[in-house]
PDB file of N, CA and C in Angstrom:
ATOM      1  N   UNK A   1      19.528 -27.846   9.316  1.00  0.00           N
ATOM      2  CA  UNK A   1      18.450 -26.930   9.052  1.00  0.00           C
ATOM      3  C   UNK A   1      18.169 -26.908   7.551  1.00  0.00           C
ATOM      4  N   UNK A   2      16.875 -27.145   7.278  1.00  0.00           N
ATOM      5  CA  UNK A   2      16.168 -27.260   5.738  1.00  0.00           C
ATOM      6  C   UNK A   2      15.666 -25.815   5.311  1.00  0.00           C
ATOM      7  N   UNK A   3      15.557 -25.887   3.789  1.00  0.00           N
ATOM      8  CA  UNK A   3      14.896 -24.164   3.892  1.00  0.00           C
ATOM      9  C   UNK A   3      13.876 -24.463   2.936  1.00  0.00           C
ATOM     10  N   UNK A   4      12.739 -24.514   3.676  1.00  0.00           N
ATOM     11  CA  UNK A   4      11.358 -24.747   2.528  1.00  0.00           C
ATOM     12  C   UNK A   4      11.078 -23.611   1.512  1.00  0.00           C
ATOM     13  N   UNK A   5      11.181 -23.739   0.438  1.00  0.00           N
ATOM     14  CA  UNK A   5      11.350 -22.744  -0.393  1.00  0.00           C
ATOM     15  C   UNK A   5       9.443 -22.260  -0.365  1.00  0.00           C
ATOM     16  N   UNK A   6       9.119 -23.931  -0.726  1.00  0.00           N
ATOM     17  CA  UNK A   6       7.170 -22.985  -0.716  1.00  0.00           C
ATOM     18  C   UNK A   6       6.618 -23.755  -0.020  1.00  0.00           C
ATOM     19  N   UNK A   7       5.687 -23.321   1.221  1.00  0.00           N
ATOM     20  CA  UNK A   7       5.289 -23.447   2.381  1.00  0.00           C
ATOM     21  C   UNK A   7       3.997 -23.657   2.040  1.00  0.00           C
ATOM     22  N   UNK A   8       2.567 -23.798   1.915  1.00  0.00           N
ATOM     23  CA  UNK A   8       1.261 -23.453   1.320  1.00  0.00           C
ATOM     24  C   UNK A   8       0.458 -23.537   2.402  1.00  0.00           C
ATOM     25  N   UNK A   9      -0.361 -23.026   3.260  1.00  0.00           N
ATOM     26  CA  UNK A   9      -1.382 -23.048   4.274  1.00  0.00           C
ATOM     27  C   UNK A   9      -2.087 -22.237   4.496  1.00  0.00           C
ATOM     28  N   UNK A  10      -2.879 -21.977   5.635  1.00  0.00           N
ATOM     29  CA  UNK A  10      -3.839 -21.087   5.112  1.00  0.00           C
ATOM     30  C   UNK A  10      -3.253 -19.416   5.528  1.00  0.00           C
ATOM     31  N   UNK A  11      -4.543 -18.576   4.390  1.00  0.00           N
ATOM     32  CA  UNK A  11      -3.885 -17.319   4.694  1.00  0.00           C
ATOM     33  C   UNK A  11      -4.672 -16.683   5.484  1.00  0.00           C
ATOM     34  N   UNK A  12      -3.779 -15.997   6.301  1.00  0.00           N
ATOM     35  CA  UNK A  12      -4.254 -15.073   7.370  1.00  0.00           C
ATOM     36  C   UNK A  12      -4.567 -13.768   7.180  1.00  0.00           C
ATOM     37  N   UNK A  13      -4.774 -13.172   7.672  1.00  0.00           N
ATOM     38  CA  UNK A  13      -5.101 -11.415   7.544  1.00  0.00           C
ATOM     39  C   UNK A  13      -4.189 -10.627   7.189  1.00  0.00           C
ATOM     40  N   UNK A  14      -3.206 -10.766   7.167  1.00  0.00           N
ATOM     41  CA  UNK A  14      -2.419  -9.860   6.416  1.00  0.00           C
ATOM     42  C   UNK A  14      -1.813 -10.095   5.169  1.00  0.00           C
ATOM     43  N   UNK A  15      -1.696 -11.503   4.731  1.00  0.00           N
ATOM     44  CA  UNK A  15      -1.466 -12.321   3.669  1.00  0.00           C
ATOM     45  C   UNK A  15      -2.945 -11.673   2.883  1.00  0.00           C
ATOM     46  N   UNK A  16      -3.655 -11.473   3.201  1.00  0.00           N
ATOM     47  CA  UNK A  16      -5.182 -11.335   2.364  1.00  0.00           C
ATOM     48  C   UNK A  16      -5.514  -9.766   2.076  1.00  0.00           C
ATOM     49  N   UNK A  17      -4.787  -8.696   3.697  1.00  0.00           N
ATOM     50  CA  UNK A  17      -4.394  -7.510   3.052  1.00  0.00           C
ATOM     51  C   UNK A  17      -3.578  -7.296   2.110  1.00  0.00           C
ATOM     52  N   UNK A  18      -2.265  -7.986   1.887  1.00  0.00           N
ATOM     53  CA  UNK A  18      -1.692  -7.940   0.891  1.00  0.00           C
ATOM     54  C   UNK A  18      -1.842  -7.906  -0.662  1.00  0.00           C
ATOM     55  N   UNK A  19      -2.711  -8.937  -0.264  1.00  0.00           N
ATOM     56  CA  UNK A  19      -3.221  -9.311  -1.780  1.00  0.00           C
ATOM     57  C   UNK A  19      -4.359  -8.249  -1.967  1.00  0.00           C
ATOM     58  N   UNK A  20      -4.979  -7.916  -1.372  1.00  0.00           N
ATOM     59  CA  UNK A  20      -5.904  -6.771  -1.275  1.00  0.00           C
ATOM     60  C   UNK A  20      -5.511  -5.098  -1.647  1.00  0.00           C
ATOM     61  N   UNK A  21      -4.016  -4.895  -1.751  1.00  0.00           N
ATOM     62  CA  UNK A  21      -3.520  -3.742  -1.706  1.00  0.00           C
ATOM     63  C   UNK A  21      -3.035  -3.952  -3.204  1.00  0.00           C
ATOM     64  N   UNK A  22      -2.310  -5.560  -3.133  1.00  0.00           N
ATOM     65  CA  UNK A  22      -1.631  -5.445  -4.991  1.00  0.00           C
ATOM     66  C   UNK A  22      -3.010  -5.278  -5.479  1.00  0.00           C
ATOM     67  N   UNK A  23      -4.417  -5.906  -5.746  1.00  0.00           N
ATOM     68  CA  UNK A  23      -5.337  -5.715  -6.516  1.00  0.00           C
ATOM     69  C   UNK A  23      -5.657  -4.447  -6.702  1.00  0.00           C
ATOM     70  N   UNK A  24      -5.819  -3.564  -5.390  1.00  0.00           N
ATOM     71  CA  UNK A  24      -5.750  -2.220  -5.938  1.00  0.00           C
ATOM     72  C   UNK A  24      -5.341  -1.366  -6.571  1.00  0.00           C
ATOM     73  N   UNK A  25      -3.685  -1.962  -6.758  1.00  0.00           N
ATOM     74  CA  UNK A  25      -2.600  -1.220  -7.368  1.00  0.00           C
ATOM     75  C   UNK A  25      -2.707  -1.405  -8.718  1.00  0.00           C
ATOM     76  N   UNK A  26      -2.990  -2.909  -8.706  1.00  0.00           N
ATOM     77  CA  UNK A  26      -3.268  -3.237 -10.336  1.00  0.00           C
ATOM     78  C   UNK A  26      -4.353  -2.570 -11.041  1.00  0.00           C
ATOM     79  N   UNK A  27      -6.099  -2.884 -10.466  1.00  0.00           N
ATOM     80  CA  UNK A  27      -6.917  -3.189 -11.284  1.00  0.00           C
ATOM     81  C   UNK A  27      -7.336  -2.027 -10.992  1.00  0.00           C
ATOM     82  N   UNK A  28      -7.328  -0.489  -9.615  1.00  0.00           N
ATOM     83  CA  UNK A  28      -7.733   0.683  -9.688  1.00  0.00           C
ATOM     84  C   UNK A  28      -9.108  -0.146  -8.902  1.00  0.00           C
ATOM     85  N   UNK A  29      -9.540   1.424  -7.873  1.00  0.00           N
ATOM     86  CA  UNK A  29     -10.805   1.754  -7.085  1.00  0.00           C
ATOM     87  C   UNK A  29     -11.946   1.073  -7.689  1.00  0.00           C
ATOM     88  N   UNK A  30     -12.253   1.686  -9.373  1.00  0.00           N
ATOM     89  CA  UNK A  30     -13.338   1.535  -9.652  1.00  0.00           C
ATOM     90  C   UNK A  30     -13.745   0.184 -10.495  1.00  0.00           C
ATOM     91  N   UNK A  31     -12.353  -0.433 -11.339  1.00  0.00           N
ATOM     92  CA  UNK A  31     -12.610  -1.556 -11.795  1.00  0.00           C
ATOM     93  C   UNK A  31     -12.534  -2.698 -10.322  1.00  0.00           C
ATOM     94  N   UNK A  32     -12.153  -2.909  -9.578  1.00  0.00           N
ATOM     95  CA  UNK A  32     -11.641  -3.809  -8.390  1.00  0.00           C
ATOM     96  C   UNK A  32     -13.578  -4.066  -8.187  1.00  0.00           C
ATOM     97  N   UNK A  33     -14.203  -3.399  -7.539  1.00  0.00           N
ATOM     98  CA  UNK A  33     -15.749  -4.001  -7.112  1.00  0.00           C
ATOM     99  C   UNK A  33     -16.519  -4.616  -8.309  1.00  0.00           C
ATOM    100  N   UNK A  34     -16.352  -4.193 -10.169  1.00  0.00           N
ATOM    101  CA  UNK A  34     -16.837  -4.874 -10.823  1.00  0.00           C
ATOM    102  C   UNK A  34     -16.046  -6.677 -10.687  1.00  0.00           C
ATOM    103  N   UNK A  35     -14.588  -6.610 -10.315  1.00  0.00           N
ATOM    104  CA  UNK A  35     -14.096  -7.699 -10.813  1.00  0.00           C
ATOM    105  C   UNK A  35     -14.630  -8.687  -9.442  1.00  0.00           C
ATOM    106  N   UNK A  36     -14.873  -8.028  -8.462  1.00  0.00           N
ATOM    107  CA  UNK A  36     -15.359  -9.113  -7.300  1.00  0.00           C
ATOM    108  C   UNK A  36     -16.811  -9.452  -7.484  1.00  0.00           C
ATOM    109  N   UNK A  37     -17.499  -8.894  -8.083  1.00  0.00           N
ATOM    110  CA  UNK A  37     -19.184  -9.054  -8.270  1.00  0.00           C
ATOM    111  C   UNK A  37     -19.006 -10.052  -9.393  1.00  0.00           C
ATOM    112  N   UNK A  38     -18.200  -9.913 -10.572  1.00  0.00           N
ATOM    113  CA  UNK A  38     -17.797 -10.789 -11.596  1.00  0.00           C
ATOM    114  C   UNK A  38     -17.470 -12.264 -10.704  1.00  0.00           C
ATOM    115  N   UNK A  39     -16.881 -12.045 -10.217  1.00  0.00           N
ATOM    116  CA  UNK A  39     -15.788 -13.239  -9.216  1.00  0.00           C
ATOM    117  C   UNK A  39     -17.258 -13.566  -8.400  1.00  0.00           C
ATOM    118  N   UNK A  40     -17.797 -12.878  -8.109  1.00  0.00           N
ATOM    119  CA  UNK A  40     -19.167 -13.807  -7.010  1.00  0.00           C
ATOM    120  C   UNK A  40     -20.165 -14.102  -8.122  1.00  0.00           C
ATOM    121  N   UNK A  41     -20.240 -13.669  -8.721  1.00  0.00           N
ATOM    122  CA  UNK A  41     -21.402 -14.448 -10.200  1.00  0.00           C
ATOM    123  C   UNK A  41     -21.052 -15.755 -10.795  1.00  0.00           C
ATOM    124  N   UNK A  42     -20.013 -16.332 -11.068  1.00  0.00           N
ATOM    125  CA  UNK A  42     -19.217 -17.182 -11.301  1.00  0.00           C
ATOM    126  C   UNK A  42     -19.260 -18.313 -10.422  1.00  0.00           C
ATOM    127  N   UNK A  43     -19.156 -17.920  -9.030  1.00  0.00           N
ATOM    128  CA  UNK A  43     -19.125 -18.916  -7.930  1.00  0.00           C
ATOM    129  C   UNK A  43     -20.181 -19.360  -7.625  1.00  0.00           C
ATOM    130  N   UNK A  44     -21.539 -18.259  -8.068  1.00  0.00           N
ATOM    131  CA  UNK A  44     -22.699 -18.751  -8.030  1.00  0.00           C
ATOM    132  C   UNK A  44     -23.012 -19.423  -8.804  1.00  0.00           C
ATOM    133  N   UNK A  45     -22.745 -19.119 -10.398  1.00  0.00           N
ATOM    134  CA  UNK A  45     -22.712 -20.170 -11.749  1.00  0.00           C
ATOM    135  C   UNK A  45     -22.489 -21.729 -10.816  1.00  0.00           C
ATOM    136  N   UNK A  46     -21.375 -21.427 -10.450  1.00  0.00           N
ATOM    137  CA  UNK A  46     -20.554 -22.853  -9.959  1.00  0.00           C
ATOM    138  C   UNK A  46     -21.798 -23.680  -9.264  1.00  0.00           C
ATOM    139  N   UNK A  47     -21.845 -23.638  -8.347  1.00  0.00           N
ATOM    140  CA  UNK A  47     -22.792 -23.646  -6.945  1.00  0.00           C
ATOM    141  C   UNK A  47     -24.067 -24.174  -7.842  1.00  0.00           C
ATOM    142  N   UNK A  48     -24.556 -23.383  -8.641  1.00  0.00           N
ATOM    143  CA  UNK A  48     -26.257 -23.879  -8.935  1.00  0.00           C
ATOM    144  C   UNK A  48     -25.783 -24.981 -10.282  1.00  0.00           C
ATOM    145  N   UNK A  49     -24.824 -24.858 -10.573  1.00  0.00           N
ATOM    146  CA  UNK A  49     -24.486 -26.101 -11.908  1.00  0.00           C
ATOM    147  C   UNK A  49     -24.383 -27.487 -10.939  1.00  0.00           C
ATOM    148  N   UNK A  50     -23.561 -27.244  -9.615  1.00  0.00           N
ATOM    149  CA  UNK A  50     -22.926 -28.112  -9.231  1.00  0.00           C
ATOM    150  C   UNK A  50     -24.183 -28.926  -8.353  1.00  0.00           C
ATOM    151  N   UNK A  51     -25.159 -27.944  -8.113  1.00  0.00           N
ATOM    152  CA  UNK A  51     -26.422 -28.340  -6.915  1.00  0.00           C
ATOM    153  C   UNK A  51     -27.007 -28.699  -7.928  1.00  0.00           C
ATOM    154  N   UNK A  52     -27.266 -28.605  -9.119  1.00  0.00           N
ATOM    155  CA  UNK A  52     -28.013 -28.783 -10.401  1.00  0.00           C
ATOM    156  C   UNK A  52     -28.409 -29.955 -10.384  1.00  0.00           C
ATOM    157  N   UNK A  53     -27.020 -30.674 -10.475  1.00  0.00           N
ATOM    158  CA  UNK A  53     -27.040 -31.968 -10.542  1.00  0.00           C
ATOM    159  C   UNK A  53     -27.788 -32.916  -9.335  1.00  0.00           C
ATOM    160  N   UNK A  54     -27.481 -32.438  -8.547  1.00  0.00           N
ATOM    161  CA  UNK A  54     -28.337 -33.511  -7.086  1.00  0.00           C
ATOM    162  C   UNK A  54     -30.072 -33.138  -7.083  1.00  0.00           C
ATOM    163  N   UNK A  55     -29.804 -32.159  -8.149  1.00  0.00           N
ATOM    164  CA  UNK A  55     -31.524 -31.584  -7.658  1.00  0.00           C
ATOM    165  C   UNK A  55     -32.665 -31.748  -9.097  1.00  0.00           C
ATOM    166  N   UNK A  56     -31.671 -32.169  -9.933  1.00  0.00           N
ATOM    167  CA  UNK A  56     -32.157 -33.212 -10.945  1.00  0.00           C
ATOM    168  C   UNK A  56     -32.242 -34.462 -10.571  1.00  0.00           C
ATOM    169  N   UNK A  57     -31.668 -35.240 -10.136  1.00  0.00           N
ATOM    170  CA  UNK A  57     -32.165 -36.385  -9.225  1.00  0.00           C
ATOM    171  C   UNK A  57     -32.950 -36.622  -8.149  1.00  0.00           C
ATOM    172  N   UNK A  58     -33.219 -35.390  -7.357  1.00  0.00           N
ATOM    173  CA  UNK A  58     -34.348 -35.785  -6.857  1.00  0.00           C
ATOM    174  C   UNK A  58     -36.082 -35.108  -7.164  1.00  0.00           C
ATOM    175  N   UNK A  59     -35.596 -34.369  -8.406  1.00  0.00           N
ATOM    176  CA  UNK A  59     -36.948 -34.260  -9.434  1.00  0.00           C
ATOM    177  C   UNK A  59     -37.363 -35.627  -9.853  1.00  0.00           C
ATOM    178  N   UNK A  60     -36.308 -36.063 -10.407  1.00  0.00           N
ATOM    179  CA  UNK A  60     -36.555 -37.294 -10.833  1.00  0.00           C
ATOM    180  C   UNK A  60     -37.656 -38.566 -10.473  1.00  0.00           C
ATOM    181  N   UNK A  61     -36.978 -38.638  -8.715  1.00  0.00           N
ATOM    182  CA  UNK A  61     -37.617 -39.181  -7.701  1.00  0.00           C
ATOM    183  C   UNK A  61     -39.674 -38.798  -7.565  1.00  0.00           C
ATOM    184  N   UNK A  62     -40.370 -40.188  -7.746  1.00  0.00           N
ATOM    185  CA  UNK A  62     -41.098 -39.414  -7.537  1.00  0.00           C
ATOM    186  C   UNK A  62     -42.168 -39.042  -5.791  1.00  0.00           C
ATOM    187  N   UNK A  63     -42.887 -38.643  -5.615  1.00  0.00           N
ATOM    188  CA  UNK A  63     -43.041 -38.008  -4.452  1.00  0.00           C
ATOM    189  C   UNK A  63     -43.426 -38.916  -3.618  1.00  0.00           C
ATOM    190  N   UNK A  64     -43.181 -39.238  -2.320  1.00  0.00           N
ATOM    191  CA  UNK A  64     -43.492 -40.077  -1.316  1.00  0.00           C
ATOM    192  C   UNK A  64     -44.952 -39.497  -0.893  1.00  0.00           C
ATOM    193  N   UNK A  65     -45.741 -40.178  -0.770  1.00  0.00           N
ATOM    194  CA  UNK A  65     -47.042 -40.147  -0.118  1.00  0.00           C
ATOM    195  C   UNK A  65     -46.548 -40.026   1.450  1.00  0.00           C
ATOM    196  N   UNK A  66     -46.925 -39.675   2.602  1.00  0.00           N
ATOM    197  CA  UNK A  66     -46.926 -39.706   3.745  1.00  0.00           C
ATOM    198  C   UNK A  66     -47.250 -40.722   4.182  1.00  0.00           C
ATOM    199  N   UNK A  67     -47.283 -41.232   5.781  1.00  0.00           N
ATOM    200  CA  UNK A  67     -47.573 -42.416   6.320  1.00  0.00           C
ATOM    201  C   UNK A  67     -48.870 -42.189   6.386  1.00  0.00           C
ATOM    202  N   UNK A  68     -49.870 -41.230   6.900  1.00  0.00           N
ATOM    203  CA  UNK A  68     -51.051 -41.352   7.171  1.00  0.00           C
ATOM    204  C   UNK A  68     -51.780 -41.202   5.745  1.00  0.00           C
ATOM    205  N   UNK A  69     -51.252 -40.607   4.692  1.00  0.00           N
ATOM    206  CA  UNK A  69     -52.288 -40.330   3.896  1.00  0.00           C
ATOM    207  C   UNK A  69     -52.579 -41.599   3.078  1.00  0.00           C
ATOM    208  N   UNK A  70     -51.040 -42.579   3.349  1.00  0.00           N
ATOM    209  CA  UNK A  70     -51.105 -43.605   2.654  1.00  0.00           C
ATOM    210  C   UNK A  70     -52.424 -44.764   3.583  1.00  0.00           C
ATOM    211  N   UNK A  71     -52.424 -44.661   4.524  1.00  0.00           N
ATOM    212  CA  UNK A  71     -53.542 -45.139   5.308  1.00  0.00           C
ATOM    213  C   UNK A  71     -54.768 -45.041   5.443  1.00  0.00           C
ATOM    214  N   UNK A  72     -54.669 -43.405   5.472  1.00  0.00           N
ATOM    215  CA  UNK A  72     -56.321 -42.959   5.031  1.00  0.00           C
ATOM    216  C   UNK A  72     -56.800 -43.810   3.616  1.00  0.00           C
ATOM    217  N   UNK A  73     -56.153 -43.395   2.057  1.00  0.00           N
ATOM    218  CA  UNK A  73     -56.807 -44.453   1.668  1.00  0.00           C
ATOM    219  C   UNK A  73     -57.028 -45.421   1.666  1.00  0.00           C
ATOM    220  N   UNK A  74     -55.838 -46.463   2.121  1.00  0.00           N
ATOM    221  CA  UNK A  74     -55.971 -47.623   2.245  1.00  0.00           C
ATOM    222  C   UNK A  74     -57.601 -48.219   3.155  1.00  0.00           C
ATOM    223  N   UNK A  75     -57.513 -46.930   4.139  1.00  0.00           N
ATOM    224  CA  UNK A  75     -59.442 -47.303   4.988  1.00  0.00           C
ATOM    225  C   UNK A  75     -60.418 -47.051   4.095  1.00  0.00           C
ATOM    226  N   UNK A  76     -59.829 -46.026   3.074  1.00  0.00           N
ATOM    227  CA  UNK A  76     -61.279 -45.612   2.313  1.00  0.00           C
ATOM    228  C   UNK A  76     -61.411 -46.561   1.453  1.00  0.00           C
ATOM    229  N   UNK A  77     -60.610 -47.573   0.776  1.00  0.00           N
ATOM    230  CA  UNK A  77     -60.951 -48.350  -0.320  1.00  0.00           C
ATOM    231  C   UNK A  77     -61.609 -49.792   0.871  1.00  0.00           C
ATOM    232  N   UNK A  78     -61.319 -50.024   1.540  1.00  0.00           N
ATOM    233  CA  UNK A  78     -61.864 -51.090   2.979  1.00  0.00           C
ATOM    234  C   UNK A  78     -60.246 -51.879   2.945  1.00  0.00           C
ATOM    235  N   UNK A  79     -59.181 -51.148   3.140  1.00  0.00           N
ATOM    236  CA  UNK A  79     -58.180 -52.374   3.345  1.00  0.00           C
ATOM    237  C   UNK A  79     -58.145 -52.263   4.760  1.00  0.00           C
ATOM    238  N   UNK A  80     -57.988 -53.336   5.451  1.00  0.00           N
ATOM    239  CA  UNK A  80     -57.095 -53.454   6.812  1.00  0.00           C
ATOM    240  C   UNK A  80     -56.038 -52.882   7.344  1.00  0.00           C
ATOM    241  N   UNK A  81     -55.599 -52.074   8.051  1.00  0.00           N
ATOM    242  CA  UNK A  81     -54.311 -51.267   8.283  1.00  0.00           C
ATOM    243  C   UNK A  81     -53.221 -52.253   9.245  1.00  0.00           C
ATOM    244  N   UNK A  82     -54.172 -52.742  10.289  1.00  0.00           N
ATOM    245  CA  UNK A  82     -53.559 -52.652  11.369  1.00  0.00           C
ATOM    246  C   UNK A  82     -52.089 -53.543  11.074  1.00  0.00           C
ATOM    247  N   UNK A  83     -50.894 -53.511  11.679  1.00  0.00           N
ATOM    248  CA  UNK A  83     -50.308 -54.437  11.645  1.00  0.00           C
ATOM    249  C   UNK A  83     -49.249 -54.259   9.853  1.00  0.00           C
ATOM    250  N   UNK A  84     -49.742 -53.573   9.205  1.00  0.00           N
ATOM    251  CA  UNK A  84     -49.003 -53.720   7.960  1.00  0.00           C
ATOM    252  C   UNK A  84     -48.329 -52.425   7.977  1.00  0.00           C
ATOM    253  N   UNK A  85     -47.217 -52.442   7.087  1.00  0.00           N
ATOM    254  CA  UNK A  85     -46.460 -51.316   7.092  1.00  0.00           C
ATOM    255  C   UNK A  85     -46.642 -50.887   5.148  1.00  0.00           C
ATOM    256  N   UNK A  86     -46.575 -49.508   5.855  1.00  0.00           N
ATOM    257  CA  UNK A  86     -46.675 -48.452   4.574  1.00  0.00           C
ATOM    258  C   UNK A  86     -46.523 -49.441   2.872  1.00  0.00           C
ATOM    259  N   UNK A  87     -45.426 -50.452   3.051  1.00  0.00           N
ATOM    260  CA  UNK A  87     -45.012 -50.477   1.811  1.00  0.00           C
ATOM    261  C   UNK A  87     -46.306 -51.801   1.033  1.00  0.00           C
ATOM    262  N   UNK A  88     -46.254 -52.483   2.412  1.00  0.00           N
ATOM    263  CA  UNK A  88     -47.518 -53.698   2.515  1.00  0.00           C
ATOM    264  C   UNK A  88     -49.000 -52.728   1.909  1.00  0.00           C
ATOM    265  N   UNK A  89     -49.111 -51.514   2.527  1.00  0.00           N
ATOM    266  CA  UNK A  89     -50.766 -51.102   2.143  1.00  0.00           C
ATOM    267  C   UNK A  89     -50.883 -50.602   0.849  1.00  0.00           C
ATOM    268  N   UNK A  90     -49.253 -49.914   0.599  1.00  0.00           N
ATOM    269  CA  UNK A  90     -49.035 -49.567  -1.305  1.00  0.00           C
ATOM    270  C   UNK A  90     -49.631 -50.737  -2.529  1.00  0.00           C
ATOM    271  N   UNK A  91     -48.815 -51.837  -2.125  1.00  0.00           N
ATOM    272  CA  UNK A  91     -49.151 -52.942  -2.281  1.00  0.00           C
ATOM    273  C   UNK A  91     -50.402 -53.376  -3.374  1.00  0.00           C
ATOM    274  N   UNK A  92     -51.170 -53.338  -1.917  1.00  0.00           N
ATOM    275  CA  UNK A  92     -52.539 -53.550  -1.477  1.00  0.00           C
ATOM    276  C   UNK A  92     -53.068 -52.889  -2.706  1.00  0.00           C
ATOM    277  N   UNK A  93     -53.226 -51.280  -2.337  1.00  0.00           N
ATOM    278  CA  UNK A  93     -53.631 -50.373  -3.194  1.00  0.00           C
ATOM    279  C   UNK A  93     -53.038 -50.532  -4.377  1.00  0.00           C
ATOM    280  N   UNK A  94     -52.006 -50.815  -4.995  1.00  0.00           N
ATOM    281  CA  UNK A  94     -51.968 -50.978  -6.510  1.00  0.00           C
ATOM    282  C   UNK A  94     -52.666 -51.991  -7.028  1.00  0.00           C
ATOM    283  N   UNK A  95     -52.682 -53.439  -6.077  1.00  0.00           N
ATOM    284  CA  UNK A  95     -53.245 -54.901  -6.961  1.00  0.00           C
ATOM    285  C   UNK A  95     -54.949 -54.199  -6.636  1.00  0.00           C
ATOM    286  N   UNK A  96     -55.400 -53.585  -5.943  1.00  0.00           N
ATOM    287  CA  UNK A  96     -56.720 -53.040  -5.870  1.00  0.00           C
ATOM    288  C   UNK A  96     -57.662 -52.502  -7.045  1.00  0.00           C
ATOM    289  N   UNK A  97     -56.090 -51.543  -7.428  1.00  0.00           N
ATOM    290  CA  UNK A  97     -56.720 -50.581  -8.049  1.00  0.00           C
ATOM    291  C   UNK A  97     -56.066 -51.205  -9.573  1.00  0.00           C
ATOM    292  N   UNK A  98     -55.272 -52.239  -9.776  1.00  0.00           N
ATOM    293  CA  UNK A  98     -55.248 -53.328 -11.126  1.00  0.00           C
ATOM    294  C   UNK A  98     -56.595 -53.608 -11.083  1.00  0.00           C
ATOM    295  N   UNK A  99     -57.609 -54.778 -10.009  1.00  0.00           N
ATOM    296  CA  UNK A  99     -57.896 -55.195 -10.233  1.00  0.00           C
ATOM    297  C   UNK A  99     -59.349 -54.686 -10.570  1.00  0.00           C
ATOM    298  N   UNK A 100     -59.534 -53.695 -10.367  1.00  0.00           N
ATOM    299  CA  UNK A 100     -60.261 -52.749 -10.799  1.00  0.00           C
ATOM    300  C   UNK A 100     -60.721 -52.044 -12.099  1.00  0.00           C
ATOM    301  N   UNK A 101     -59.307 -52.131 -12.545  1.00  0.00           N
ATOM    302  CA  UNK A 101     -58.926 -51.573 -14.261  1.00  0.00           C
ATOM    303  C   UNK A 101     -59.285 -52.970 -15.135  1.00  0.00           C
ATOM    304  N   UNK A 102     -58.858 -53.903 -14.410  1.00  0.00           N
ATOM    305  CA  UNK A 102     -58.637 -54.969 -15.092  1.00  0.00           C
ATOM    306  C   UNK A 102     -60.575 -55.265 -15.059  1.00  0.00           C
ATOM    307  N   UNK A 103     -61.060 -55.137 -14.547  1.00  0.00           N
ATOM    308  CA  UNK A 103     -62.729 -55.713 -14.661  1.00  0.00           C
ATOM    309  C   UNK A 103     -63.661 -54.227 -14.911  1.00  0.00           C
ATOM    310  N   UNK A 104     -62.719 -53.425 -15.357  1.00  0.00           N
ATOM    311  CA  UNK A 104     -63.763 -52.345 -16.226  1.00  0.00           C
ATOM    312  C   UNK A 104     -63.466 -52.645 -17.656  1.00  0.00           C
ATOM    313  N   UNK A 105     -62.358 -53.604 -17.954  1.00  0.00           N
ATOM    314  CA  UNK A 105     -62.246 -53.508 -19.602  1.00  0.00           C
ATOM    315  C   UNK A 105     -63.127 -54.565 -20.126  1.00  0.00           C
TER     316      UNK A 105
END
């Protein structure tokens, strides 16, 4: 027989009353709700620094046109749709609209 001195898993409800009763003892009624609002401001800090980052990258990104809207113009300038896919009519529409720029200068 072994004797695990420290065990670590999760805590249960009375492990969490516990700790719930020393905080009281320590920090008192009225400081204890500032230090948990402190303690949830922090986690929120955390959270929007940490989302920060993924949501600067997809600012970054810039915006996808839809499938149809990319089509609609593609009919309004006279391209052909049928049969081509989204990235084929982008395409289209940029050497279009080069060649466009390019014979107004």
């Amino acid at each position: 027989m072994t004797l695990k001195l420290m065990q670590f898993g999760p805590i249960g409800w009375t492990e969490l009353l516990i700790i719930i009763v020393i905080a009281l003892l320590l920090f008192g009624p009225r400081r204890l709700p500032e230090l948990a609002r402190s303690m949830g401001e922090a986690i929120n800090e955390f959270r929007k620094a940490s989302s920060g980052v993924t949501s600067k990258e997809e600012k970054e990104e810039k915006p996808k046109k839809s499938s149809s809207e990319i089509r609609e113009l593609a009919l309004s300038l006279g391209i052909d749709v049928t049969g081509k896919t989204d990235e084929e009519l982008m395409e289209e529409i940029k050497a279009l609209a080069a060649k466009k720029k390019g014979s107004e200068e």
